[in-house]
Protein backbone atom coordinates (compact mmCIF):
# COMPACT_ATOMS: atom_id res chain seq x y z
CA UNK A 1 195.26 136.31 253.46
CA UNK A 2 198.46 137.27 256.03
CA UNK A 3 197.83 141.16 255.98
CA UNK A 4 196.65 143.56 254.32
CA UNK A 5 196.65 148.18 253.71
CA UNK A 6 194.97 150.43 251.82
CA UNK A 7 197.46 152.00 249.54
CA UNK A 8 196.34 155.44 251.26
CA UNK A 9 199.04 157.69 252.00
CA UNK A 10 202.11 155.17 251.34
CA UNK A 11 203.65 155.97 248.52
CA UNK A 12 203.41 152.59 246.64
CA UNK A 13 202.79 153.67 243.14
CA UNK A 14 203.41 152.02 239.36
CA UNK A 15 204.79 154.00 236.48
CA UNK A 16 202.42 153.25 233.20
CA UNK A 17 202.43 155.55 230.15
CA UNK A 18 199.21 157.06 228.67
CA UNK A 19 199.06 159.41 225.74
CA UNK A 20 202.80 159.39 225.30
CA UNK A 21 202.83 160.26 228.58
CA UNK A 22 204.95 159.03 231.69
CA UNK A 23 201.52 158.64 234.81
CA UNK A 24 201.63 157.08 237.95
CA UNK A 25 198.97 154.81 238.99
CA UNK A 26 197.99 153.40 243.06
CA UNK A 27 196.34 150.47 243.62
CA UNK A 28 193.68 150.36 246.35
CA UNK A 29 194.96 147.88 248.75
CA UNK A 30 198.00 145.99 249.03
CA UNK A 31 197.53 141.91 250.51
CA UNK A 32 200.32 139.42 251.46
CA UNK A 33 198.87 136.00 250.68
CA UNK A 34 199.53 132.67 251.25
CA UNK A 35 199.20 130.57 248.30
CA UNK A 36 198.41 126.57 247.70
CA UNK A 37 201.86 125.78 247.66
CA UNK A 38 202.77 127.34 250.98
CA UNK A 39 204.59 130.00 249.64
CA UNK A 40 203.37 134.46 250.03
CA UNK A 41 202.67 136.54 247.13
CA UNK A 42 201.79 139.95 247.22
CA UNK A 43 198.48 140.67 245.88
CA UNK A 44 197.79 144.61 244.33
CA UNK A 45 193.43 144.29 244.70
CA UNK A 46 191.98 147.22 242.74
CA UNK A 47 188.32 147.54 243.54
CA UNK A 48 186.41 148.43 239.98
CA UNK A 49 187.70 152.25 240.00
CA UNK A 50 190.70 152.45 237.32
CA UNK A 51 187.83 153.95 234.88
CA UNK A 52 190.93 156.85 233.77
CA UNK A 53 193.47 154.99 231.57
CA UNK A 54 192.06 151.81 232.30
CA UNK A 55 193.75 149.60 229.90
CA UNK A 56 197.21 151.54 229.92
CA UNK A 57 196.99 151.14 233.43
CA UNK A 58 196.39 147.19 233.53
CA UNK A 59 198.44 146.43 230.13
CA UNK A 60 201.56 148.28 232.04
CA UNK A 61 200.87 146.29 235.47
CA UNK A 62 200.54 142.91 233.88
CA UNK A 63 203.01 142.89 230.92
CA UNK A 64 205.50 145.48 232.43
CA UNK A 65 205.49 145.95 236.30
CA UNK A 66 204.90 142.47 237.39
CA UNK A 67 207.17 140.62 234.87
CA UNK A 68 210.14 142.81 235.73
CA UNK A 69 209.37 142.04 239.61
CA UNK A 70 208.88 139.03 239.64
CA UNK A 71 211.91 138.21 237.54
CA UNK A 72 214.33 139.49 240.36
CA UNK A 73 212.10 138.42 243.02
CA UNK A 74 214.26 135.50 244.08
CA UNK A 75 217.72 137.25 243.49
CA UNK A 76 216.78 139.47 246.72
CA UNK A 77 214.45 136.97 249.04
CA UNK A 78 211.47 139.05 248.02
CA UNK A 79 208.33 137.14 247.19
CA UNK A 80 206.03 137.28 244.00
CA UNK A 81 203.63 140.09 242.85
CA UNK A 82 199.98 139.82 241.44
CA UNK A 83 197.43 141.61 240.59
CA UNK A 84 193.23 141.28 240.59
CA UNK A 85 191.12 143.80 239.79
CA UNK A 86 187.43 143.58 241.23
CA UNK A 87 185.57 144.34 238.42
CA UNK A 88 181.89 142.58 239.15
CA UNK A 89 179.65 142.76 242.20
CA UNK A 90 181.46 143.86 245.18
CA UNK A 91 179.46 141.84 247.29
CA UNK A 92 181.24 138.37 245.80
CA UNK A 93 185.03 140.23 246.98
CA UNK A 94 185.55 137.15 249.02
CA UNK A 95 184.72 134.78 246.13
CA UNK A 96 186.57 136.53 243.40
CA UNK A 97 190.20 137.30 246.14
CA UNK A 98 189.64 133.40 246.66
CA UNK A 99 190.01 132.03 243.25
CA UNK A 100 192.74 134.49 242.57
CA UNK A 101 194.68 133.46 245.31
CA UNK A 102 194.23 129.91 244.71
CA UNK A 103 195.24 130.36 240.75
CA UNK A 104 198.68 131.64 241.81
């Protein structure tokens, strides 16, 4: 891992709908990895919360959010988004970020 901030306070937010309705969800942290191949990716980390709207939430980050990203990511020099969410024992964070990281 390069860097990484709790999404407190910045702003960094991703539209999802829920109930026919338009909701903004914030990750907890925000990472800037390097990967296997050399290369950084931008990692969202949610830590277990997301309990409201759960699966709106991750259905709209993984099949919405991320694929429109990532498809213009090279166009403008920006590197690639992901997403984990830390769903088990807290206490295996490094374990679970690890395998993540080296799956991208």
């Amino acid at each position: 891992m390069e860097s990484y901030v709790k999404n407190a306070f910045l702003g960094f937010q991703i539209p999802y709908v829920s109930h026919g309705k338009d909701k903004l969800y914030f990750p907890d942290f925000i990472a800037r990895c390097r990967v296997p191949t050399g290369g950084l990716v931008n990692l969202i980390i949610e830590i277990t919360g997301m309990n409201q709207d759960k699966a709106e939430k991750r259905w709209y980050v993984d099949n919405r959010w991320l694929p429109a990203v990532n498809a213009v990511a090279d166009k403008y020099g920006m590197e690639l988004w992901a997403f984990v969410e830390i769903a088990n024992d807290i206490r295996d964070i490094k374990n679970q970020l690890l395998a993540k990281i080296n799956s991208l």
